[in-house]
C-alpha atoms as a PDB file:
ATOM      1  CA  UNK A   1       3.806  -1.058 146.484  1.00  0.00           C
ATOM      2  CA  UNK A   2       5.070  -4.417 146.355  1.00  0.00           C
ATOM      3  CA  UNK A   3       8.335  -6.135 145.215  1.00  0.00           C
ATOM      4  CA  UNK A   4       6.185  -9.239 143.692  1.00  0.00           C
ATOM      5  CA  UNK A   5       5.652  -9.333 140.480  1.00  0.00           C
ATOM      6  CA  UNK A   6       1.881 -10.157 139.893  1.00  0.00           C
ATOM      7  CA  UNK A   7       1.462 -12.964 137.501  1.00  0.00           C
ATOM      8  CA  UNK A   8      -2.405 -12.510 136.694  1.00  0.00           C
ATOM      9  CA  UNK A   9      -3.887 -10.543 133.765  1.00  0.00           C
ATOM     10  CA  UNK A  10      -4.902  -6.914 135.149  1.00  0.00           C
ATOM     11  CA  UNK A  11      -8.817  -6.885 136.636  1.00  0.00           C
ATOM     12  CA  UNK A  12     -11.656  -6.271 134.076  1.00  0.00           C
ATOM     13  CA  UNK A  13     -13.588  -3.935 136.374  1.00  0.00           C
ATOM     14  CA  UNK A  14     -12.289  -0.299 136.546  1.00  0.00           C
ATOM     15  CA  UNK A  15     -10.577  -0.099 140.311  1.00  0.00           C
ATOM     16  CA  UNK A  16     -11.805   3.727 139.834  1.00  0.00           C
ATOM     17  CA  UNK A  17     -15.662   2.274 140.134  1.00  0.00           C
ATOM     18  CA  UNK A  18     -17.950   4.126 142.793  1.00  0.00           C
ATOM     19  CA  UNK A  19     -20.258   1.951 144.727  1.00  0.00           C
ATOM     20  CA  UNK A  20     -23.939   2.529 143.671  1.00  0.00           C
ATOM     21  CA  UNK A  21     -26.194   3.765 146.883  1.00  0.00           C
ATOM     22  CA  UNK A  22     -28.553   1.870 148.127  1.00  0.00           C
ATOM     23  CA  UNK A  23     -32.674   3.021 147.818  1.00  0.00           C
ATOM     24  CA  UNK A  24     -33.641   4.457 150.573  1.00  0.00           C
ATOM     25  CA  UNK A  25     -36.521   2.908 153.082  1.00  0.00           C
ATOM     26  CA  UNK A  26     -39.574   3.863 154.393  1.00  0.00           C
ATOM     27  CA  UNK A  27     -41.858   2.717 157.106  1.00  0.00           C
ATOM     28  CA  UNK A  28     -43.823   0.572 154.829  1.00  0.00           C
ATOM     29  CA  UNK A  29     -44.163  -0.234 151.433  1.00  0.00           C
ATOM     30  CA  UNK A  30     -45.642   2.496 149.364  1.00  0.00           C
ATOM     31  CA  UNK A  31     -44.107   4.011 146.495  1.00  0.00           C
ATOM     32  CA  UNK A  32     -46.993   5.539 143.901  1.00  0.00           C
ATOM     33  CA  UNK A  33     -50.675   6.986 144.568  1.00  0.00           C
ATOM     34  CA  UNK A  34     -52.033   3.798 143.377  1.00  0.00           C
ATOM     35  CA  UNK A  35     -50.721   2.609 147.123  1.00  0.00           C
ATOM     36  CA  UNK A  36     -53.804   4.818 148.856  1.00  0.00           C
ATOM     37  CA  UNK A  37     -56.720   2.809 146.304  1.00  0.00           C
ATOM     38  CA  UNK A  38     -55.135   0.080 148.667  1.00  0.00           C
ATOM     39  CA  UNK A  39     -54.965   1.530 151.765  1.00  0.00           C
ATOM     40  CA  UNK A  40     -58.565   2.625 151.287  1.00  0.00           C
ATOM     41  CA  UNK A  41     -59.100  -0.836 150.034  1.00  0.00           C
ATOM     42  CA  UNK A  42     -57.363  -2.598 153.133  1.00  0.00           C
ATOM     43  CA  UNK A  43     -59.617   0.292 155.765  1.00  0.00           C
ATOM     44  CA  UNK A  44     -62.768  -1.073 154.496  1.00  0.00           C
ATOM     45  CA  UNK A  45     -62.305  -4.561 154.746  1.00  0.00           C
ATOM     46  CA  UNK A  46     -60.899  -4.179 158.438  1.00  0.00           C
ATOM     47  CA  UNK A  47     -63.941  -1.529 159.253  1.00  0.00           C
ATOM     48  CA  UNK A  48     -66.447  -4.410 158.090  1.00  0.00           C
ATOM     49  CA  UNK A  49     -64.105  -7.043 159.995  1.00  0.00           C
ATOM     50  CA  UNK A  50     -64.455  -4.889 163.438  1.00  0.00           C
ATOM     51  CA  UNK A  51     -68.034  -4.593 163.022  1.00  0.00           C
ATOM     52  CA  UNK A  52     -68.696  -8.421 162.459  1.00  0.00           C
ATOM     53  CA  UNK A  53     -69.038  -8.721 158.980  1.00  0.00           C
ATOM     54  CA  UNK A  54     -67.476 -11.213 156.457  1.00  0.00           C
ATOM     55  CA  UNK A  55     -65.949  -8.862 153.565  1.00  0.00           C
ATOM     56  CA  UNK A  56     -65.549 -11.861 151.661  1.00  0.00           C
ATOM     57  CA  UNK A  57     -68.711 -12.796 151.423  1.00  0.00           C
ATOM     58  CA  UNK A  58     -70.969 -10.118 149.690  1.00  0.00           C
ATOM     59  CA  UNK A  59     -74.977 -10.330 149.795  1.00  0.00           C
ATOM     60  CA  UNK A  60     -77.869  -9.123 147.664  1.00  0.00           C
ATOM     61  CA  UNK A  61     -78.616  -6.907 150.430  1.00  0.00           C
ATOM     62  CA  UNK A  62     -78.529  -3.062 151.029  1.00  0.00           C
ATOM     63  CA  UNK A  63     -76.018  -1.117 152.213  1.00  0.00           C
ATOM     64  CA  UNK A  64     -74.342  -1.239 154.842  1.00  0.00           C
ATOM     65  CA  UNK A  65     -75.789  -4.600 154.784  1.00  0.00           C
ATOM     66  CA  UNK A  66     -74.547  -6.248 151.927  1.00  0.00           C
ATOM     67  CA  UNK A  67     -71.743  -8.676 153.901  1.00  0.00           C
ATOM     68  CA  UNK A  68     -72.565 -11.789 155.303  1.00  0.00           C
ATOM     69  CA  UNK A  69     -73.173 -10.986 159.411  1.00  0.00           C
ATOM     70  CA  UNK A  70     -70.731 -12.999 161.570  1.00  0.00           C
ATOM     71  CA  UNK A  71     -69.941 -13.341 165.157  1.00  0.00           C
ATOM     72  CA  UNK A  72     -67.220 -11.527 166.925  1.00  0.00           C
ATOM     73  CA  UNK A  73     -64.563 -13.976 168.267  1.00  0.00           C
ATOM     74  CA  UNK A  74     -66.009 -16.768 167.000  1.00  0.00           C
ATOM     75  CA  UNK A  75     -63.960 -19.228 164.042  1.00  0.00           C
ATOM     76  CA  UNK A  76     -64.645 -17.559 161.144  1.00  0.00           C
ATOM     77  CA  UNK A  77     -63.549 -13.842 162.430  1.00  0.00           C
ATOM     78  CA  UNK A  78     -60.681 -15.351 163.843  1.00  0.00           C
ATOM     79  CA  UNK A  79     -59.853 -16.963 160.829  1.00  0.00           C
ATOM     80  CA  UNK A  80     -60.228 -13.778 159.132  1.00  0.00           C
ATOM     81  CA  UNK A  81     -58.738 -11.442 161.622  1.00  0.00           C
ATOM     82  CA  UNK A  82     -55.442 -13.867 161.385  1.00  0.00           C
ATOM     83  CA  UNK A  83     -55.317 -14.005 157.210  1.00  0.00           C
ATOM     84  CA  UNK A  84     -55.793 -10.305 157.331  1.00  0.00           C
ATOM     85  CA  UNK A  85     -53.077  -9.891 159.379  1.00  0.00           C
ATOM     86  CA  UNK A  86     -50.755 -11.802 157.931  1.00  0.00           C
ATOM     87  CA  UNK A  87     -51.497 -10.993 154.475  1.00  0.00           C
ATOM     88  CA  UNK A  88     -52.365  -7.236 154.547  1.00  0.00           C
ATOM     89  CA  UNK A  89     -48.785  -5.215 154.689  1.00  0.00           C
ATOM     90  CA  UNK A  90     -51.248  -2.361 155.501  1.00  0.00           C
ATOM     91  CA  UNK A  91     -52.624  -3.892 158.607  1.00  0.00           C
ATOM     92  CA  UNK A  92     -50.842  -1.759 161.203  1.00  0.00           C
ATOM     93  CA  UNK A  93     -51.809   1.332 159.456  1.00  0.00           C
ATOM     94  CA  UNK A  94     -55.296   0.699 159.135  1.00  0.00           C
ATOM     95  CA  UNK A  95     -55.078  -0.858 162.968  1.00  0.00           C
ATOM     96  CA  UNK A  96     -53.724   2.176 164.775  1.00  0.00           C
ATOM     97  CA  UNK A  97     -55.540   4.483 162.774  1.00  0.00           C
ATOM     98  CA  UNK A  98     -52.496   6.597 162.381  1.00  0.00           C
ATOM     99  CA  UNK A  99     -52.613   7.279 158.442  1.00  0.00           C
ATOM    100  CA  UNK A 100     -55.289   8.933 156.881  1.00  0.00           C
ATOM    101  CA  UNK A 101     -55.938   9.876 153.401  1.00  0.00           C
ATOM    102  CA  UNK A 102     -54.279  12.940 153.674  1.00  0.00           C
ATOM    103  CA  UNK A 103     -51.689  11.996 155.770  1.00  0.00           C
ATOM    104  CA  UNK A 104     -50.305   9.204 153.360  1.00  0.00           C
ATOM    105  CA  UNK A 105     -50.926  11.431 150.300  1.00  0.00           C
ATOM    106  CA  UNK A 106     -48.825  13.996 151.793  1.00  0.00           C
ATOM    107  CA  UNK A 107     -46.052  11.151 153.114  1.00  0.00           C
ATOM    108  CA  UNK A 108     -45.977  10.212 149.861  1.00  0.00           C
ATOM    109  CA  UNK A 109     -45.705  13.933 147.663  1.00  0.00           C
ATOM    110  CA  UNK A 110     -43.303  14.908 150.013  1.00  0.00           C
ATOM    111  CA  UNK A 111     -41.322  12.860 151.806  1.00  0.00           C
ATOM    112  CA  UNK A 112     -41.039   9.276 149.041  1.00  0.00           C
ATOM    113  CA  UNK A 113     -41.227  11.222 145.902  1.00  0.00           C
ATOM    114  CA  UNK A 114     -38.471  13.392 146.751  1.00  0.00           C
ATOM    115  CA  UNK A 115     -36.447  11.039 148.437  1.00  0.00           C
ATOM    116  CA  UNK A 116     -37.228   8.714 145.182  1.00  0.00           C
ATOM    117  CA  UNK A 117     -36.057  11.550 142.502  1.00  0.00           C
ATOM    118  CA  UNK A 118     -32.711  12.519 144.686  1.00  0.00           C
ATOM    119  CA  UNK A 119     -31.862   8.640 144.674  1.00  0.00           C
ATOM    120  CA  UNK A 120     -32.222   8.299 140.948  1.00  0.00           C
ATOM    121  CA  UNK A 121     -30.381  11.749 139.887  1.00  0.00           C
ATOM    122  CA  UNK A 122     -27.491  10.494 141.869  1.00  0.00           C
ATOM    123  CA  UNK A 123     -27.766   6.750 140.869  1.00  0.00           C
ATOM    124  CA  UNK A 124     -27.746   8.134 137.281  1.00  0.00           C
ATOM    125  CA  UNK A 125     -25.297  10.429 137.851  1.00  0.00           C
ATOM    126  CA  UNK A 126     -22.697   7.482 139.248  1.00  0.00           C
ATOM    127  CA  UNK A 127     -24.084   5.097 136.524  1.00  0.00           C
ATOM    128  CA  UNK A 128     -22.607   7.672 133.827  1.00  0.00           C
ATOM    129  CA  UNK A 129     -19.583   8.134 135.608  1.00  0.00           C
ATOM    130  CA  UNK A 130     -19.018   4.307 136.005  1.00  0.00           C
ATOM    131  CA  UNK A 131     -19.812   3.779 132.200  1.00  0.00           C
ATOM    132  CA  UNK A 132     -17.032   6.553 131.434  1.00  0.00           C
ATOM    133  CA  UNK A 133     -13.876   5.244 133.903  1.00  0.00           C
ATOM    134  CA  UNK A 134     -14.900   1.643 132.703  1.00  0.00           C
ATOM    135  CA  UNK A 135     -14.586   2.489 129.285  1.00  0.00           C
ATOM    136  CA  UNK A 136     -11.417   4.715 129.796  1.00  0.00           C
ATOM    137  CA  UNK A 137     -10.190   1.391 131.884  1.00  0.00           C
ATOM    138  CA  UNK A 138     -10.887  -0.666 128.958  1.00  0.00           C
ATOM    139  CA  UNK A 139      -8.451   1.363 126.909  1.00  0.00           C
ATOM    140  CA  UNK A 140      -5.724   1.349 129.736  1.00  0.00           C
ATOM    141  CA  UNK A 141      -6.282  -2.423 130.344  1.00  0.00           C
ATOM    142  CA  UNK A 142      -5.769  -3.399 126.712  1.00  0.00           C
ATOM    143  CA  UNK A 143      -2.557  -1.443 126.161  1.00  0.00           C
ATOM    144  CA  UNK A 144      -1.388  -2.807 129.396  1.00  0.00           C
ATOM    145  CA  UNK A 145      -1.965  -6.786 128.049  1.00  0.00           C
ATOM    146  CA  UNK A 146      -0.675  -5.410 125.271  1.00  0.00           C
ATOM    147  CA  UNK A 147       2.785  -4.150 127.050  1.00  0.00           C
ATOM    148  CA  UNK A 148       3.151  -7.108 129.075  1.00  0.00           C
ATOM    149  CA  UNK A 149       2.852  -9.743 126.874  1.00  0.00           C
ATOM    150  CA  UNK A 150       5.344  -8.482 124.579  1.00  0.00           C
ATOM    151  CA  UNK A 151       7.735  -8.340 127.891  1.00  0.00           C
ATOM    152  CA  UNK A 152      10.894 -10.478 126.309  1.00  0.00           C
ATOM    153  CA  UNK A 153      12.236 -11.740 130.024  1.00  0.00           C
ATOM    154  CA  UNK A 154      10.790 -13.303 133.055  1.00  0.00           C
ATOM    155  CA  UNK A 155      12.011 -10.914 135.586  1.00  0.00           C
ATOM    156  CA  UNK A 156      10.679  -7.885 133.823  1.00  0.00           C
ATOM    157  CA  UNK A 157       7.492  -5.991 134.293  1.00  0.00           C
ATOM    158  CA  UNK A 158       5.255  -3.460 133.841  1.00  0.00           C
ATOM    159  CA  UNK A 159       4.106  -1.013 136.896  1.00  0.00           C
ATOM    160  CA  UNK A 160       0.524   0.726 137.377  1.00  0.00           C
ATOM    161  CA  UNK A 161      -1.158   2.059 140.037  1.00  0.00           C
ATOM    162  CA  UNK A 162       1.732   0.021 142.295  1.00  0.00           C
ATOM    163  CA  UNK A 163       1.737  -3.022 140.760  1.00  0.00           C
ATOM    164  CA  UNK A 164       4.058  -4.455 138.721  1.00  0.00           C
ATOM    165  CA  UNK A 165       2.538  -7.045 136.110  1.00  0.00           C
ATOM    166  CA  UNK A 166       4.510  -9.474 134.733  1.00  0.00           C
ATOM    167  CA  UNK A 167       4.720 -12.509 132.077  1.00  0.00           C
ATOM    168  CA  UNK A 168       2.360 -15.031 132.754  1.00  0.00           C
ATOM    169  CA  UNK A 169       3.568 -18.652 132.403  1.00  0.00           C
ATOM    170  CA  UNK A 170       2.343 -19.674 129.348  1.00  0.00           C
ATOM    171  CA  UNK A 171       1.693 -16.200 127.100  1.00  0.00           C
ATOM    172  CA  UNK A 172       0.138 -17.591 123.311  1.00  0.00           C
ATOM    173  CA  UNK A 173       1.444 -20.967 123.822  1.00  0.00           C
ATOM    174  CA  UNK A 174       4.937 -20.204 124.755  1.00  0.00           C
ATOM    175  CA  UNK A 175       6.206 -21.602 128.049  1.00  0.00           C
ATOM    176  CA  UNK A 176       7.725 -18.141 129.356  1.00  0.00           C
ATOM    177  CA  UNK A 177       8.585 -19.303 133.004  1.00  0.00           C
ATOM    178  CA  UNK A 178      12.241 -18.738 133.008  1.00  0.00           C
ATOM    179  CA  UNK A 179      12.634 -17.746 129.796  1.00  0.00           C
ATOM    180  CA  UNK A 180      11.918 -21.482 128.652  1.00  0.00           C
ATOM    181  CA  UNK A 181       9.745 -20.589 125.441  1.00  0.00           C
ATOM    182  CA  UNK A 182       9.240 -23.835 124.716  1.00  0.00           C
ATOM    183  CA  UNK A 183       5.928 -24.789 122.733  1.00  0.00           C
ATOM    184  CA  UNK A 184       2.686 -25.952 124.835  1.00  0.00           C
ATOM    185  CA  UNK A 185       0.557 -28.462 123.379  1.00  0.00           C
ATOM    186  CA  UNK A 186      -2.713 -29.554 125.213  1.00  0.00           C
ATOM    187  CA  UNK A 187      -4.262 -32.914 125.110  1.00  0.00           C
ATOM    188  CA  UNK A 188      -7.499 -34.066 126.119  1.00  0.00           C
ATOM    189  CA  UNK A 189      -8.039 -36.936 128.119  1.00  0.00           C
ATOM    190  CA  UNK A 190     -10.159 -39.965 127.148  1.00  0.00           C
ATOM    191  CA  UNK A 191     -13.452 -39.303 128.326  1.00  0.00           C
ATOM    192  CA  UNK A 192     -14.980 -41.586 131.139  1.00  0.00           C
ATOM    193  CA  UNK A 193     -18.572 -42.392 130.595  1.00  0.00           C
ATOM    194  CA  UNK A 194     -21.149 -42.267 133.516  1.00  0.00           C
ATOM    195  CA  UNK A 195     -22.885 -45.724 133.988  1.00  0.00           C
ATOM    196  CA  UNK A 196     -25.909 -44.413 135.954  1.00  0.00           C
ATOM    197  CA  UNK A 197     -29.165 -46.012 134.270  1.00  0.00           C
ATOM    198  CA  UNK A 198     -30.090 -42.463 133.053  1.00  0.00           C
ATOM    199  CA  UNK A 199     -26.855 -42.008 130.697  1.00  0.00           C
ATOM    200  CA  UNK A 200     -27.513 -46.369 130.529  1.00  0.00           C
ATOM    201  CA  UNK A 201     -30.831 -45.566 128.665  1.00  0.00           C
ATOM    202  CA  UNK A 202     -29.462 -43.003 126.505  1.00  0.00           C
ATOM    203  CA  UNK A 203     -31.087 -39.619 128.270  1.00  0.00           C
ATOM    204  CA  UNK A 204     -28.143 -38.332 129.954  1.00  0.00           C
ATOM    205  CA  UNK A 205     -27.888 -37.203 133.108  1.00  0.00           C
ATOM    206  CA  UNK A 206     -27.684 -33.808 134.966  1.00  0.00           C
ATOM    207  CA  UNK A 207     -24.473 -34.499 136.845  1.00  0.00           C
ATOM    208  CA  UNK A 208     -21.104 -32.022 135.500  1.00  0.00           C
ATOM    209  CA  UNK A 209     -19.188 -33.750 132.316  1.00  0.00           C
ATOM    210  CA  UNK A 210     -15.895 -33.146 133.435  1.00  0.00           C
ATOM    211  CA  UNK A 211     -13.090 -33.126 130.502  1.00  0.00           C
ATOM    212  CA  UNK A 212      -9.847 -33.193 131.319  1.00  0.00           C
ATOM    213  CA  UNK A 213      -7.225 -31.768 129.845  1.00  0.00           C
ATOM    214  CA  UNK A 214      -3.155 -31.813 129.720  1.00  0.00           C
ATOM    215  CA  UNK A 215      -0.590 -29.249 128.901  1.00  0.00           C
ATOM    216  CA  UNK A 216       3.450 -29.992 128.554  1.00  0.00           C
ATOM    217  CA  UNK A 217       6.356 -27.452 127.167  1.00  0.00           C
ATOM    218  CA  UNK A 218       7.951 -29.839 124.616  1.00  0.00           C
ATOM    219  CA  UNK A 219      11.339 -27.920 126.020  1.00  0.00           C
ATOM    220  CA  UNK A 220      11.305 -28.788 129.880  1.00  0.00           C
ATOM    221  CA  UNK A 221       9.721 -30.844 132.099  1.00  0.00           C
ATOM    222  CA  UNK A 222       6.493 -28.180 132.975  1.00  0.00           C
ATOM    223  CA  UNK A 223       3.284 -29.963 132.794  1.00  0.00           C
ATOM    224  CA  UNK A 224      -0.295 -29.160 133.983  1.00  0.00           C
ATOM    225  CA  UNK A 225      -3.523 -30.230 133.812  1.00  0.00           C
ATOM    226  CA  UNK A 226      -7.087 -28.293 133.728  1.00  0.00           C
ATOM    227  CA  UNK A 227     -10.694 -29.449 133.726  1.00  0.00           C
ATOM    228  CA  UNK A 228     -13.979 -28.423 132.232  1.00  0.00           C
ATOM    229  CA  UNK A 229     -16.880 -28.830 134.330  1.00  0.00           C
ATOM    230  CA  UNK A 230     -19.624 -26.440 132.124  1.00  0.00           C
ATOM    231  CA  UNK A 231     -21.279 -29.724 129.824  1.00  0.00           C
ATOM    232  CA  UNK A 232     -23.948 -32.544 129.765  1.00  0.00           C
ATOM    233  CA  UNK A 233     -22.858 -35.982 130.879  1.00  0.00           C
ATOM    234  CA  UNK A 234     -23.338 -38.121 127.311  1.00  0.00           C
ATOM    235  CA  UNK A 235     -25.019 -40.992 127.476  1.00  0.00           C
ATOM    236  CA  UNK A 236     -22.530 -44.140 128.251  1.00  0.00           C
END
């Protein structure tokens, strides 16, 4: 624990919060059934590839004949042998011929679907746990505000979970640093128009409208200043 007293409002997030696990990974993309239409898919084109036909280029022939004949090595195969493997995911699979049908269908029943059901039982499990300490936090957090701010000197606090929270400077507009409680009033700042020729036309510009603002205690000498950055330059 330590001796300083914290001057910042307690943390909105529970500190009781348990970090979510991440998915777990497999060799290669393939989460549902619907994954083997494309494997199947991906095993056909590279079978027609291999035997020197363009798959993307269907005729009004017979089959096995109804792709375009092309020559092995030549342009167009490598053109096709390069886009295939660079767009097909699948492409090592289908190259090494280590997955099958049955092989994948079983990878996927069970070894991914299992995997995929323990990871959302216990990322449910965590989620429902998170959603109860944050609420219970909520409660805690708003009776500690509540405590604080209604500390009456500067020196006092409030201790949880070893820290000790204490009177902010200004609590609703009363300077409380020292025990001044003096009034704050807060001024804004003539604005500055931008003078690019967007805001000179009148359609305003992208860049951050900055307002400024002041605060002084009308009691001491305290004064501050704070800026808004979140509008739309106005036209100059």
């Amino acid at each position: 624990m330590t001796d300083e007293i914290c001057r910042i409002d307690p943390p909105h997030s529970s500190p009781h919060l348990i970090e979510l696990p991440s998915c777990p990974s497999f060799p290669f993309v393939i989460t549902d059934l619907d994954y083997l239409q494309k494997w199947n898919y991906y095993q056909t084109r590279y079978i027609l590839l291999l035997n020197g036909y363009n798959f993307n280029i269907p005729t009004k022939n017979d089959p096995p004949n109804n792709y375009r004949k092309i020559q092995i090595g030549k342009p167009t195969y490598n053109k096709l042998m390069d886009d295939f493997i660079r767009f097909s995911y699948l492409y090592n699979m289908v190259n090494t011929n280590k997955w099958t049908t049955d092989t994948i269908t079983d990878y996927i029943e069970n070894t991914i679907k299992p995997s995929l059901l323990k990871y959302e039982d216990e990322l449910k499990k965590i989620k429902n746990k998170n959603s109860l300490s944050q609420h219970l936090w909520n409660t805690i957090r708003n009776n500690l505000q509540y405590k604080i701010n209604e500390l009456t000197d500067w020196t006092d606090f409030i201790e949880y979970n070893d820290v000790k929270y204490g009177l902010k400077h200004i609590v609703n507009k009363i300077h409380r640093y020292n025990n001044c409680l003096g009034n704050i009033t807060d001024t804004e700042l003539p604005y500055e128009a931008c003078m690019c020729h967007l805001c000179e036309d009148w359609g305003g510009c992208n860049r951050d409208f900055k307002t400024n603002w002041i605060i002084k205690c009308d009691k001491c000498e305290y004064e501050d200043k704070y800026t808004y950055s979140n509008y739309r330059n106005k036209p100059g």
